[in-house]
PDB file of N, CA and C in Angstrom:
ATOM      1  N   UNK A   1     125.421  44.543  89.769  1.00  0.00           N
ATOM      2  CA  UNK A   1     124.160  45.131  89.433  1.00  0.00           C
ATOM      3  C   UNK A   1     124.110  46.569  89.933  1.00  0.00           C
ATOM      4  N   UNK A   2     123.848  47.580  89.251  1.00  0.00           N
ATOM      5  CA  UNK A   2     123.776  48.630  90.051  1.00  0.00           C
ATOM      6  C   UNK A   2     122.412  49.052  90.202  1.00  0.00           C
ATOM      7  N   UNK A   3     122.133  50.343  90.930  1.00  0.00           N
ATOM      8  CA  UNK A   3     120.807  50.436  91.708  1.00  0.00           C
ATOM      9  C   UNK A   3     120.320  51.492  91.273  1.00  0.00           C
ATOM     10  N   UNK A   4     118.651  51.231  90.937  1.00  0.00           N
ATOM     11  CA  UNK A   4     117.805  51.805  90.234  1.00  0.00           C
ATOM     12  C   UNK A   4     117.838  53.029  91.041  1.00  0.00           C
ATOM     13  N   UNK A   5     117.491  54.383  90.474  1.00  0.00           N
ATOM     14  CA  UNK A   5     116.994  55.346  91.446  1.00  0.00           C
ATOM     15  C   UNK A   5     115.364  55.495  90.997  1.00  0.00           C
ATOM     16  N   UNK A   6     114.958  55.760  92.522  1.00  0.00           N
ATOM     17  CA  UNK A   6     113.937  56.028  92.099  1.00  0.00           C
ATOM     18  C   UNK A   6     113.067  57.172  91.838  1.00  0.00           C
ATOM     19  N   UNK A   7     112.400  57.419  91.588  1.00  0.00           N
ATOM     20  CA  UNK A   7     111.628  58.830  90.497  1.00  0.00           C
ATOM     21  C   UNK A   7     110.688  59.288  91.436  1.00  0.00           C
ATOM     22  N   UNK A   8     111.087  60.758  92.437  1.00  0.00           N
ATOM     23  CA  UNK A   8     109.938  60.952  93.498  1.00  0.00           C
ATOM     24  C   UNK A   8     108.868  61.742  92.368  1.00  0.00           C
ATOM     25  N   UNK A   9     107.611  61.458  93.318  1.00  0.00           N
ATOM     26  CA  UNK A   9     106.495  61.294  92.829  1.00  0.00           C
ATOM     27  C   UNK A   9     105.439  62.374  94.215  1.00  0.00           C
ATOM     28  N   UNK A  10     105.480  63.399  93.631  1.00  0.00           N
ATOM     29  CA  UNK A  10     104.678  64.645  94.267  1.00  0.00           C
ATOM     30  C   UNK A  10     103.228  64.342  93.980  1.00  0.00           C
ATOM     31  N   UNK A  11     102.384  64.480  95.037  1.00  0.00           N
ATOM     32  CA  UNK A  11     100.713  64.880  94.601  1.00  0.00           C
ATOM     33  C   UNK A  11     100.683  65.732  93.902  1.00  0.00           C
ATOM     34  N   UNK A  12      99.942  66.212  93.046  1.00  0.00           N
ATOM     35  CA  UNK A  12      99.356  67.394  92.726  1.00  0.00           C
ATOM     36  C   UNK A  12      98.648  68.147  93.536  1.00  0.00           C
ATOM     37  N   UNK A  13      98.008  67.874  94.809  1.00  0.00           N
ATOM     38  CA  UNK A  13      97.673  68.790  95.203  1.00  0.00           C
ATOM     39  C   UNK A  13      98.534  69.259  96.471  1.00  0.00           C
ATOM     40  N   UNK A  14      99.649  68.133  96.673  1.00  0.00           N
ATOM     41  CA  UNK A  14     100.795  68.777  97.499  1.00  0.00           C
ATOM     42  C   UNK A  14     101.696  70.037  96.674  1.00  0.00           C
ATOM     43  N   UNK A  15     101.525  69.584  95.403  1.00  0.00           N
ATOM     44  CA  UNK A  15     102.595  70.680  94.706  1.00  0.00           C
ATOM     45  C   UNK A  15     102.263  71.508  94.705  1.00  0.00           C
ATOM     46  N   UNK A  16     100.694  71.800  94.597  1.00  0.00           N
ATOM     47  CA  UNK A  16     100.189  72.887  94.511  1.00  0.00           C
ATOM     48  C   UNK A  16     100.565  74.159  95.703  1.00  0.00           C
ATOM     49  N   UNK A  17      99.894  73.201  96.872  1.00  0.00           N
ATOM     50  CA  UNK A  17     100.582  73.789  98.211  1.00  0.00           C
ATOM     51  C   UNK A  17     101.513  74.574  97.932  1.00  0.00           C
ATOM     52  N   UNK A  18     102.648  73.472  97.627  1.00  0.00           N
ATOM     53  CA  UNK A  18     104.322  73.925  97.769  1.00  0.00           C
ATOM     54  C   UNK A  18     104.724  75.538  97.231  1.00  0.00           C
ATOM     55  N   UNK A  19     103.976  75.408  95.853  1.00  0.00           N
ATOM     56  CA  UNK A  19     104.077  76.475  94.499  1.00  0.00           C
ATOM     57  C   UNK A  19     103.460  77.953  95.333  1.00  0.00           C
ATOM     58  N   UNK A  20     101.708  77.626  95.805  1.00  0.00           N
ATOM     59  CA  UNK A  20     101.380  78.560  96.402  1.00  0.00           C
ATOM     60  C   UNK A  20     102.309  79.261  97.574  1.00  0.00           C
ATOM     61  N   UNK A  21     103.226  78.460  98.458  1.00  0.00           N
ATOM     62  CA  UNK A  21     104.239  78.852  99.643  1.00  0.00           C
ATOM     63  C   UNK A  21     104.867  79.468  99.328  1.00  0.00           C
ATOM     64  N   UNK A  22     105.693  78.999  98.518  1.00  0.00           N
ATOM     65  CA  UNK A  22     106.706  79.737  97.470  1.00  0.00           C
ATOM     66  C   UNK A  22     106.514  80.867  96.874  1.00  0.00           C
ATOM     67  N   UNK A  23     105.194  81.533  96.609  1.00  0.00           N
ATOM     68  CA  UNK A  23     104.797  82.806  95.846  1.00  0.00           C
ATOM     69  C   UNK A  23     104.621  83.636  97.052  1.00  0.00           C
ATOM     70  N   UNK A  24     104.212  83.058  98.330  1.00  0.00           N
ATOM     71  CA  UNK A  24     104.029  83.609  99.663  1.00  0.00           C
ATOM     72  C   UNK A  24     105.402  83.943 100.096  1.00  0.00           C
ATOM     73  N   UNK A  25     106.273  83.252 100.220  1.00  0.00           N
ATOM     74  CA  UNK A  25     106.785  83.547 100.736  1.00  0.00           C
ATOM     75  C   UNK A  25     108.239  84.716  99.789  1.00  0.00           C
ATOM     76  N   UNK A  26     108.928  84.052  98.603  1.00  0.00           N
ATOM     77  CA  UNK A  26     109.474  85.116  97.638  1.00  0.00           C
ATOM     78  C   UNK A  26     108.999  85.516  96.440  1.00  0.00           C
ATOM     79  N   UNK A  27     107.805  84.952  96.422  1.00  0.00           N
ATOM     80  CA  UNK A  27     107.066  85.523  94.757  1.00  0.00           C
ATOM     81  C   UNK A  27     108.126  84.946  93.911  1.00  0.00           C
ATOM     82  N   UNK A  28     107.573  85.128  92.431  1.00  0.00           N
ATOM     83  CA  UNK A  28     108.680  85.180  91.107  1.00  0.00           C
ATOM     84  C   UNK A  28     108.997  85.769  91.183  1.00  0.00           C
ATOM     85  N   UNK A  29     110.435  85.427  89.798  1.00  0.00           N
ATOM     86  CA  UNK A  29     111.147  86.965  89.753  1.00  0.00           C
ATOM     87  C   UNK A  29     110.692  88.306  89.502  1.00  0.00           C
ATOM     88  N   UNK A  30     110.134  88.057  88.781  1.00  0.00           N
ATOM     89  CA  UNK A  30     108.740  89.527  88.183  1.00  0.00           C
ATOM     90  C   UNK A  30     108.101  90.312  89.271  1.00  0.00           C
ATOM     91  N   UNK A  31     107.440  89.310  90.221  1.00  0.00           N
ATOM     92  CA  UNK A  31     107.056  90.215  91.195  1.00  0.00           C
ATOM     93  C   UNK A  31     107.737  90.533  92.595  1.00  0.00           C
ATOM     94  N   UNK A  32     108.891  89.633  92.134  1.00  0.00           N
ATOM     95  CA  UNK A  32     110.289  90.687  92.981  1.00  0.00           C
ATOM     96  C   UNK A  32     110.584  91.894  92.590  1.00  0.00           C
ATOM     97  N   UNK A  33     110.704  91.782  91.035  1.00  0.00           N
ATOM     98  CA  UNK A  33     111.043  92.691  90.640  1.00  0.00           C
ATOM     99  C   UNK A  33     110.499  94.428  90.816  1.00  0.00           C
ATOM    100  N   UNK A  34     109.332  93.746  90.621  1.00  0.00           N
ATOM    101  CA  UNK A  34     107.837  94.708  90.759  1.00  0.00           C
ATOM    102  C   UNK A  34     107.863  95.440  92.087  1.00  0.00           C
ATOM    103  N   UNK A  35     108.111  94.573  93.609  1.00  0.00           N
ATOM    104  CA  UNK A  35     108.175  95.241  94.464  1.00  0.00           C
ATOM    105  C   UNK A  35     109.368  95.996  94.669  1.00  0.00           C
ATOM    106  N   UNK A  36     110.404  95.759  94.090  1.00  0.00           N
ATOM    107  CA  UNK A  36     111.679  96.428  94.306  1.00  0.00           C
ATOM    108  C   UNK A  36     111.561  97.742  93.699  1.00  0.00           C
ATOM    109  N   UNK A  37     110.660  97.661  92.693  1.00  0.00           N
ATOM    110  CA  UNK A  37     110.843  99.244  91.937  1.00  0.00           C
ATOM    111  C   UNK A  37     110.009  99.748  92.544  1.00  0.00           C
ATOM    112  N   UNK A  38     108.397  99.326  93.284  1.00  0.00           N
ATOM    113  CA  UNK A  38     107.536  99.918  94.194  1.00  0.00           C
ATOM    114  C   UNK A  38     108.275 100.642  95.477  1.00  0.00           C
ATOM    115  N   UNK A  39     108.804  99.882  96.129  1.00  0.00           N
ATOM    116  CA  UNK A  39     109.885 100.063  97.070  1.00  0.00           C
ATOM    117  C   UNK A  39     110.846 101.317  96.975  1.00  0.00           C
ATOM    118  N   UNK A  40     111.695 101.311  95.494  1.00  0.00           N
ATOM    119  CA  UNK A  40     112.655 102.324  95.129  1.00  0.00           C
ATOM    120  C   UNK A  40     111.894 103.679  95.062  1.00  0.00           C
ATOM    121  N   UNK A  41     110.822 103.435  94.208  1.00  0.00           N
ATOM    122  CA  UNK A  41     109.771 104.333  93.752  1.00  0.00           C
ATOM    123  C   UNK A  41     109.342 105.274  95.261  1.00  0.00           C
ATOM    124  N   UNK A  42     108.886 104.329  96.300  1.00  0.00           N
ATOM    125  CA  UNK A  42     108.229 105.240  97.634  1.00  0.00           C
ATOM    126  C   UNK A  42     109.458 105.606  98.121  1.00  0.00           C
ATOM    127  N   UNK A  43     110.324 105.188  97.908  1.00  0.00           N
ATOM    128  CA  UNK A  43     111.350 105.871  98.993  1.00  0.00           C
ATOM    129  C   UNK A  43     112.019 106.794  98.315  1.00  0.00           C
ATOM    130  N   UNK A  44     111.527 107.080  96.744  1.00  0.00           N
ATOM    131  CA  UNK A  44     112.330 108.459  95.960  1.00  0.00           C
ATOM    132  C   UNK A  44     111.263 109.099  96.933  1.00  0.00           C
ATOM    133  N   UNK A  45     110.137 109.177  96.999  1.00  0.00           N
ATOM    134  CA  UNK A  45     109.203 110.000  97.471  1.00  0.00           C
ATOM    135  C   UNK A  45     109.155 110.908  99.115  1.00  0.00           C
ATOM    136  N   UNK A  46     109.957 110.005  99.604  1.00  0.00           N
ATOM    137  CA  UNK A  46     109.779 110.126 101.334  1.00  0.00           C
ATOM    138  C   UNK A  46     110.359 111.546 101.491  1.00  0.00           C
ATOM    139  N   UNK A  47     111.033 111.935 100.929  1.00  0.00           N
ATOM    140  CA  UNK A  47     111.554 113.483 101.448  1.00  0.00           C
ATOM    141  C   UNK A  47     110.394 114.355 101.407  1.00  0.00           C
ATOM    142  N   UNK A  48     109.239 114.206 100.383  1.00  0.00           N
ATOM    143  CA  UNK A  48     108.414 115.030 100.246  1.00  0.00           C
ATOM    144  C   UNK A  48     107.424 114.933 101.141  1.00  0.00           C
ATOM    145  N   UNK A  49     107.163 113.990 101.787  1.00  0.00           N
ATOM    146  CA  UNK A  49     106.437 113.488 102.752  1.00  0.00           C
ATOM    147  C   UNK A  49     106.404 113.743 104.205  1.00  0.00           C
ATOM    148  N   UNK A  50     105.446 114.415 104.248  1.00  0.00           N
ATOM    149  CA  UNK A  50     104.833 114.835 105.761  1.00  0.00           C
ATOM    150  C   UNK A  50     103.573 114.241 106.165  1.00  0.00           C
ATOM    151  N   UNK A  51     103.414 114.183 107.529  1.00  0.00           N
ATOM    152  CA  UNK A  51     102.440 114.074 108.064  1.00  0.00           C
ATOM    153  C   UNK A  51     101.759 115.693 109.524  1.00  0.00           C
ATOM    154  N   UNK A  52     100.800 115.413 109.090  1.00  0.00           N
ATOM    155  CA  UNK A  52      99.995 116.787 109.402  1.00  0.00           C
ATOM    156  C   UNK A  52      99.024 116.503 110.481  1.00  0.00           C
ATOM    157  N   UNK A  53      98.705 117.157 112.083  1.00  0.00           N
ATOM    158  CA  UNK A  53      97.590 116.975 112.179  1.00  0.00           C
ATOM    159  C   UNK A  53      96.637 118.600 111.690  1.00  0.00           C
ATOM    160  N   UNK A  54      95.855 117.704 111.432  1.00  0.00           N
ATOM    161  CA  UNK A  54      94.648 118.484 110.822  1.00  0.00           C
ATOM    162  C   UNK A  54      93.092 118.938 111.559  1.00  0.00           C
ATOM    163  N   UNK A  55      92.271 120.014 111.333  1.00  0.00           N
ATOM    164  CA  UNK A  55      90.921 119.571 112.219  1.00  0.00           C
ATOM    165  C   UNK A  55      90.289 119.022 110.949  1.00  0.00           C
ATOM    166  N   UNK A  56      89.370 117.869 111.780  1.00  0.00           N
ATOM    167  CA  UNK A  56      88.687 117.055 111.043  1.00  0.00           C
ATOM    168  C   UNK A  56      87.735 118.068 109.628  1.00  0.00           C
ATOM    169  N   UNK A  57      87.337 118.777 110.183  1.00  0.00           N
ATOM    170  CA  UNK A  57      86.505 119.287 109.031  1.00  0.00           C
ATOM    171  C   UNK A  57      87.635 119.921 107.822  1.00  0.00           C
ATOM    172  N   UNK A  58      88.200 120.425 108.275  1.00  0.00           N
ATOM    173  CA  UNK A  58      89.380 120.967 106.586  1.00  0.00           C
ATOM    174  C   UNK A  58      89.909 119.804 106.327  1.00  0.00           C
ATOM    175  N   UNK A  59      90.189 118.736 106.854  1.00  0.00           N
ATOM    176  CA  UNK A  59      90.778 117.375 106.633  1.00  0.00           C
ATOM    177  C   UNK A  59      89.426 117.002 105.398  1.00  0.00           C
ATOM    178  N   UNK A  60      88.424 117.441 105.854  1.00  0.00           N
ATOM    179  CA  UNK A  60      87.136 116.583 104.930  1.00  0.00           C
ATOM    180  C   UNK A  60      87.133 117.622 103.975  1.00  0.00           C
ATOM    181  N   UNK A  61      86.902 118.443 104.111  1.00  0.00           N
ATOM    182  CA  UNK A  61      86.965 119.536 102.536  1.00  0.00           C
ATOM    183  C   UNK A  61      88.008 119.413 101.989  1.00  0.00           C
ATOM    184  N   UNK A  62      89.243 119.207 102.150  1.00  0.00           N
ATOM    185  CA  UNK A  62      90.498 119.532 101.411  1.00  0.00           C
ATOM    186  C   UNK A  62      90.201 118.163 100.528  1.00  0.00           C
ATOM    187  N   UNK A  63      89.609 116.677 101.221  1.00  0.00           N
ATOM    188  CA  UNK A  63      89.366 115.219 100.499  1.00  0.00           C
ATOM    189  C   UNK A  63      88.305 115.231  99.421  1.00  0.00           C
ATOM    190  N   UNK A  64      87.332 116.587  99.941  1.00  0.00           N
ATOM    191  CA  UNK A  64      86.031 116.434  99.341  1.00  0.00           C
ATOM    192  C   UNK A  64      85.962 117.476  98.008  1.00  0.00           C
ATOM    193  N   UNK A  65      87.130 118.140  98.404  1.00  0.00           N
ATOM    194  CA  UNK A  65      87.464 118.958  96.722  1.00  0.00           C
ATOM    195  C   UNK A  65      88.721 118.110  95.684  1.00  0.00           C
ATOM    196  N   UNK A  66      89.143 117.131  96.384  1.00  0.00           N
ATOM    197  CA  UNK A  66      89.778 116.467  95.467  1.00  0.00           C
ATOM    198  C   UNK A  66      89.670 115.746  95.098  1.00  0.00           C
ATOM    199  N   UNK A  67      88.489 114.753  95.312  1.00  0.00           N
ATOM    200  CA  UNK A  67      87.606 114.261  94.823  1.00  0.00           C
ATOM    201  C   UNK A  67      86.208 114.678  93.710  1.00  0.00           C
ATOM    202  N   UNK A  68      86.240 115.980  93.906  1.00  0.00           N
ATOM    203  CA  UNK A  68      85.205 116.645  93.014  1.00  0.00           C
ATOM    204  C   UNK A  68      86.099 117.158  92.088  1.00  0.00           C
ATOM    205  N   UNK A  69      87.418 117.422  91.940  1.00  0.00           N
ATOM    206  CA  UNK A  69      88.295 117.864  91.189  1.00  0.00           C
ATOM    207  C   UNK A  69      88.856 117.164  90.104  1.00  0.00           C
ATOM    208  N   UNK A  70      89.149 115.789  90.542  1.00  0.00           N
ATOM    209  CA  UNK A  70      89.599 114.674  90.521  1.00  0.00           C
ATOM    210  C   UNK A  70      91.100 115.080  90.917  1.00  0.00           C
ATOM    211  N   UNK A  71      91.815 115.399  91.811  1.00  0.00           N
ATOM    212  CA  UNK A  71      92.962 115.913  91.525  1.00  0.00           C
ATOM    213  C   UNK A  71      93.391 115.116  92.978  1.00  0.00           C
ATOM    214  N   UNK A  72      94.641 114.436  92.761  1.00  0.00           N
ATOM    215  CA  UNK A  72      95.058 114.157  94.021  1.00  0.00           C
ATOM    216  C   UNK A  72      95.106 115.232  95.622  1.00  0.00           C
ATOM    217  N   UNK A  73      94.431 114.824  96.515  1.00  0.00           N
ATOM    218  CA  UNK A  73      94.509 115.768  98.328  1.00  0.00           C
ATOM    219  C   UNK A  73      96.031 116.472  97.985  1.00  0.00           C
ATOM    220  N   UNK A  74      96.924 115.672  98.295  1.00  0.00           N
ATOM    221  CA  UNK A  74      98.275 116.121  98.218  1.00  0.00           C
ATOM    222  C   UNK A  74      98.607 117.295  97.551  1.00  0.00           C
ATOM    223  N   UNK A  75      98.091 117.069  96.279  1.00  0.00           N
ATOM    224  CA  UNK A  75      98.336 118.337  95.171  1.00  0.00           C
ATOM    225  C   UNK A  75      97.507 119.879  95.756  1.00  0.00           C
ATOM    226  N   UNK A  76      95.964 119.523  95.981  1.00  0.00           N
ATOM    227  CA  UNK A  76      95.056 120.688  96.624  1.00  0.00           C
ATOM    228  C   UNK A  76      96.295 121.050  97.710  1.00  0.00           C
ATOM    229  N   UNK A  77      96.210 120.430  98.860  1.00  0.00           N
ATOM    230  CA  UNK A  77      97.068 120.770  99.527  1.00  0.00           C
ATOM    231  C   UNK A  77      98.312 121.954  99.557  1.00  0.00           C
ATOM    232  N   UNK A  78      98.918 120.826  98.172  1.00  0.00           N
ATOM    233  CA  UNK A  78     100.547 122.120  98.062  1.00  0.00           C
ATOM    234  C   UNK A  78      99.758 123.193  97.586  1.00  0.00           C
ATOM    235  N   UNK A  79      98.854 123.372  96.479  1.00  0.00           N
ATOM    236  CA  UNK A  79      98.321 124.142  96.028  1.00  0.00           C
ATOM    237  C   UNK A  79      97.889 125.561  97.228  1.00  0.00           C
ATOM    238  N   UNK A  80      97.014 125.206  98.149  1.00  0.00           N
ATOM    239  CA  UNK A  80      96.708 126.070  99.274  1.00  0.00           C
ATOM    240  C   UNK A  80      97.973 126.378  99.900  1.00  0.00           C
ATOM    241  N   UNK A  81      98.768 125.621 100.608  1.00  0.00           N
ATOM    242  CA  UNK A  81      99.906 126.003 100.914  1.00  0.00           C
ATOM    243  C   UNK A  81     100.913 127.441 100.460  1.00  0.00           C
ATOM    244  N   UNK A  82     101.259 127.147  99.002  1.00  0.00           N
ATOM    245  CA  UNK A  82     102.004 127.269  98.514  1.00  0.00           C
ATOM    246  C   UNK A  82     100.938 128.932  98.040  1.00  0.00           C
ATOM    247  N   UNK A  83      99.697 129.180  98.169  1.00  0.00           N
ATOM    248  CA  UNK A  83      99.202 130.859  98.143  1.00  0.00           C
ATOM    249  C   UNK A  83      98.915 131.136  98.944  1.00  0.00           C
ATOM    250  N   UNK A  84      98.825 130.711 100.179  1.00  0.00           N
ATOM    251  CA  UNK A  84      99.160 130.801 101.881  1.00  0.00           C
ATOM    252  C   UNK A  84     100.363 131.411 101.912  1.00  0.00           C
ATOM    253  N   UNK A  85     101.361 130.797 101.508  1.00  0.00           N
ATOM    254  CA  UNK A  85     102.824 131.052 101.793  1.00  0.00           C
ATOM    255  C   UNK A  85     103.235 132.274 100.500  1.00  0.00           C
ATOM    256  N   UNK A  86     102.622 132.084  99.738  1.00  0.00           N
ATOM    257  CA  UNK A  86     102.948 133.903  99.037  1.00  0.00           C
ATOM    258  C   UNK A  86     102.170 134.804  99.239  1.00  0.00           C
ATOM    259  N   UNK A  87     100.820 134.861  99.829  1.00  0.00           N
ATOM    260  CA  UNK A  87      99.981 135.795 100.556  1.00  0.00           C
ATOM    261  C   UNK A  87     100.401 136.695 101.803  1.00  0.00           C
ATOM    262  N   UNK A  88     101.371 135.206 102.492  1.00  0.00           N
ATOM    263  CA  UNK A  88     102.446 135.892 103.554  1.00  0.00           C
ATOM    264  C   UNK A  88     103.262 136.552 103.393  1.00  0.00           C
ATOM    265  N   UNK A  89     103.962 136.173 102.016  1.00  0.00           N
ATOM    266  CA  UNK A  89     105.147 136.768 101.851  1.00  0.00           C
ATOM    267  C   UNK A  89     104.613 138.600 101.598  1.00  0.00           C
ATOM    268  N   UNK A  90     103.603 138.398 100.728  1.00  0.00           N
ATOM    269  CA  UNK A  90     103.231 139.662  99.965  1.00  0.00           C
ATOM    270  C   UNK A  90     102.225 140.558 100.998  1.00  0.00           C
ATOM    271  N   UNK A  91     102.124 139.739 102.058  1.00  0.00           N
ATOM    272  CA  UNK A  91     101.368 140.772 103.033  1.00  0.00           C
ATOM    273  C   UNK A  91     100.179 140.899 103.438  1.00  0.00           C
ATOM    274  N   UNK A  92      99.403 140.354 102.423  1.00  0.00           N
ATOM    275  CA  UNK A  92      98.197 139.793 102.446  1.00  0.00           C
ATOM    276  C   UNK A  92      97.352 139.194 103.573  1.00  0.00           C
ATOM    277  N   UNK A  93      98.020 137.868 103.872  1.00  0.00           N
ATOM    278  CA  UNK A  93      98.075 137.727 105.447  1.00  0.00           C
ATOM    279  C   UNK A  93      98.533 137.536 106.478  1.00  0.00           C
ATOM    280  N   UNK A  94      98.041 138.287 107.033  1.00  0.00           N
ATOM    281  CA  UNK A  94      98.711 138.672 108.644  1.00  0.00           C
ATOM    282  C   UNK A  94      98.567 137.305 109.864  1.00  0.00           C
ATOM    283  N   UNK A  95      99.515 136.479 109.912  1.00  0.00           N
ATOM    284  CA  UNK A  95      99.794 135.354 110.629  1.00  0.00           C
ATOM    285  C   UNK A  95      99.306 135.879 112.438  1.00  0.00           C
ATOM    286  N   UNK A  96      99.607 136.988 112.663  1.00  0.00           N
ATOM    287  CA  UNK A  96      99.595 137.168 113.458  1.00  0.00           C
ATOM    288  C   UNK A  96      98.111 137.524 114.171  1.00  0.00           C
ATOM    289  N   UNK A  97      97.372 137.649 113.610  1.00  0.00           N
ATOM    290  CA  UNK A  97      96.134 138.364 113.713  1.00  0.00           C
ATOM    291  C   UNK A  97      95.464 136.768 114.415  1.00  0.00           C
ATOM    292  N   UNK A  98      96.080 135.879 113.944  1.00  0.00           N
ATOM    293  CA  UNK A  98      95.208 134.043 114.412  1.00  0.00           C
ATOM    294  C   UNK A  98      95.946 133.722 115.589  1.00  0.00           C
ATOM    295  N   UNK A  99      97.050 134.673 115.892  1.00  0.00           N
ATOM    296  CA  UNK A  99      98.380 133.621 116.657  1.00  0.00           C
ATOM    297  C   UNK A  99      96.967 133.878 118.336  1.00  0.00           C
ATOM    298  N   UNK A 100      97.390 132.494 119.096  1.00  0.00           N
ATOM    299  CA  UNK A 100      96.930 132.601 120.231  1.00  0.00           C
ATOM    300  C   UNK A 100      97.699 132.320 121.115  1.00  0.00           C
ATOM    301  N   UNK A 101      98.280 132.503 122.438  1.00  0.00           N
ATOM    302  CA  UNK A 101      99.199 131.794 123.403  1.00  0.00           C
ATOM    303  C   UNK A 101      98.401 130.278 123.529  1.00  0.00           C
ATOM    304  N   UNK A 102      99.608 129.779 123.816  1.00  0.00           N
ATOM    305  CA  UNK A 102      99.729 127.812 123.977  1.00  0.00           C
ATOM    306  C   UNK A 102     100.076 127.691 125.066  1.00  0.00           C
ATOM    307  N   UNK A 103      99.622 126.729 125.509  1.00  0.00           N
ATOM    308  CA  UNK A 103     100.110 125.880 126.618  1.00  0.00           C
ATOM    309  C   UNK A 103     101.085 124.974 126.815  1.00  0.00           C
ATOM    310  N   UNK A 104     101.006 124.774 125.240  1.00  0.00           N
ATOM    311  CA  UNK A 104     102.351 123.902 125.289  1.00  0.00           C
ATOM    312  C   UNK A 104     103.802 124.198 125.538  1.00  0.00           C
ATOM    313  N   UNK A 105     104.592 123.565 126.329  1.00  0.00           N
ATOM    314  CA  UNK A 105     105.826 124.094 126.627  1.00  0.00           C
ATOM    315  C   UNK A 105     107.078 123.976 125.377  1.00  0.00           C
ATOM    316  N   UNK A 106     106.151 123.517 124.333  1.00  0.00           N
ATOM    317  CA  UNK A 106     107.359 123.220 122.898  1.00  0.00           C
ATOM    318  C   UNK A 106     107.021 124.879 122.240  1.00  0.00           C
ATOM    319  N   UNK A 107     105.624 125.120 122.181  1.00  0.00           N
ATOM    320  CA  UNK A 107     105.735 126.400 121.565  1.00  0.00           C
ATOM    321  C   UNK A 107     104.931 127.653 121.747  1.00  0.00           C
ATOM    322  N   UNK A 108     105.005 128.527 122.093  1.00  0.00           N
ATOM    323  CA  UNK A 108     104.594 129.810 122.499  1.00  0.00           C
ATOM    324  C   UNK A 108     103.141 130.198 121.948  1.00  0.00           C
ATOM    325  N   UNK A 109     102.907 129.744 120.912  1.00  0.00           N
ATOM    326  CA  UNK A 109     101.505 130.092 120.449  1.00  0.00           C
ATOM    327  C   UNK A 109     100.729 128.811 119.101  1.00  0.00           C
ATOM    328  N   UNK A 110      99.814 129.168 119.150  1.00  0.00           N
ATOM    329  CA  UNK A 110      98.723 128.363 118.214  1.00  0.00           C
ATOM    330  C   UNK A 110      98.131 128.995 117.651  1.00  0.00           C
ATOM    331  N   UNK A 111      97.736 128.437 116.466  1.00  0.00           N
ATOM    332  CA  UNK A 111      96.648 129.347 115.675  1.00  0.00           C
ATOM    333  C   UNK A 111      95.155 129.174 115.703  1.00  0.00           C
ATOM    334  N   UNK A 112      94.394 129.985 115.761  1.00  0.00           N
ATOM    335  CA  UNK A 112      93.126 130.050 115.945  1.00  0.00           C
ATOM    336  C   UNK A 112      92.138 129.889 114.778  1.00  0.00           C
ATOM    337  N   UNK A 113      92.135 128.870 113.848  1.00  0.00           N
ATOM    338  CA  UNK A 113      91.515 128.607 113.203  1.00  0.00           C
ATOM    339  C   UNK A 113      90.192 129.029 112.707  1.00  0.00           C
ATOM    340  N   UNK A 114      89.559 128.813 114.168  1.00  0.00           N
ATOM    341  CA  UNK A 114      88.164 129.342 113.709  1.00  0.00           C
ATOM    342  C   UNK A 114      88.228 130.808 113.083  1.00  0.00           C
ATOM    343  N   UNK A 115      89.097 131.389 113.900  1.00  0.00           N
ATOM    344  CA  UNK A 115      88.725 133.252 113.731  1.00  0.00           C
ATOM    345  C   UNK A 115      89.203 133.351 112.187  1.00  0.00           C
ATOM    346  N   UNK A 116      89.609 132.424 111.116  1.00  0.00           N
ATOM    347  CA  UNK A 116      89.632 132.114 109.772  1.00  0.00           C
ATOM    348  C   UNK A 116      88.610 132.190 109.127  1.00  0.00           C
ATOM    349  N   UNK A 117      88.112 131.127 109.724  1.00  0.00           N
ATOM    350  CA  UNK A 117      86.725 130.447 109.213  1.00  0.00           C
ATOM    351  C   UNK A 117      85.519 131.841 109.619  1.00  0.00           C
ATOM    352  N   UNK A 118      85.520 132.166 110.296  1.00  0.00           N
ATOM    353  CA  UNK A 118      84.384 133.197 110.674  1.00  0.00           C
ATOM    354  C   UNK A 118      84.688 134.764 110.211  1.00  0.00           C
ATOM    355  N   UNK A 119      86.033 134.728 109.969  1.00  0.00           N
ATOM    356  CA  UNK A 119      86.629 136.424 108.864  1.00  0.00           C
ATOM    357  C   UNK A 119      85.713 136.565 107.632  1.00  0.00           C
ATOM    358  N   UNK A 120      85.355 135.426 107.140  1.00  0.00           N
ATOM    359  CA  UNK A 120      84.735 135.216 105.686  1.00  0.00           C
ATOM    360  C   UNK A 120      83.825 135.597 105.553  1.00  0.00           C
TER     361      UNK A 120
END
C-alpha cells in the first residue's frame, strides 16, 4: 500500500500574515525593482550634493521664493550662487568688504552677513 500525502492546509488569515511579511521584508519583484533604480537614481546624484549651514532667515526666504516660484530651493540656490560667483569674478563684489576675523582655528575669517543685508 503506499502512503497518502497529505495536502497542507494554510488559514487564510495566516497566509495573509505570511504574504504581508514577505512584502516587508523583500517586496515583489517590481518593487525591487523600483527601489533599485530609486537607489541608482540618488546615488547618480550625490556628487552634486552638499550640505550647507545656513542662517535661519535666508534658509526661509531662499524656501519661501521657491515655493512662490514653484521652482525647486536647490535650483534658486545654484541660481544665486552661480551670479554671486560671476559678480566676483567681474568685480562687482568685493568678498572682502564682509570678511571678519574668526575664531576658529580651521579658518582665518567669516563673513558678516548682516553688513549684506543692511548695504541694501
Amino acid at each position: 500500500m503506499t502512503e497518502a500525502k497529505r495536502q497542507t492546509v494554510i488559514d487564510p488569515a495566516v497566509r495573509d500574515i505570511m504574504a504581508r511579511q514577505e512584502d516587508k521584508v523583500g517586496g515583489s519583484k517590481s518593487d525591487r525593482a523600483k527601489k533599485a533604480k530609486e537607489r541608482k537614481k540618488a546615488a547618480s546624484r550625490l556628487p552634486g550634493r552638499v550640505n550647507l549651514d545656513l542662517p535661519l532667515e535666508l534658509k526661509k526666504r531662499v524656501f519661501d521664493l521657491a515655493e512662490s516660484e514653484r521652482i525647486p530651493a536647490s535650483q534658486i540656490v545654484a541660481l544665486l550662487l552661480a551670479d554671486g560667483l560671476r559678480r566676483l569674478d567681474s568685480g562687482d563684489l568685493n568678498i572682502k568688504e564682509y570678511r571678519r576675523p574668526s575664531t576658529s582655528p580651521r579658518y582665518l575669517y567669516t563673513l558678516d552677513l548682516s553688513s549684506l543685508e543692511n548695504s541694501e
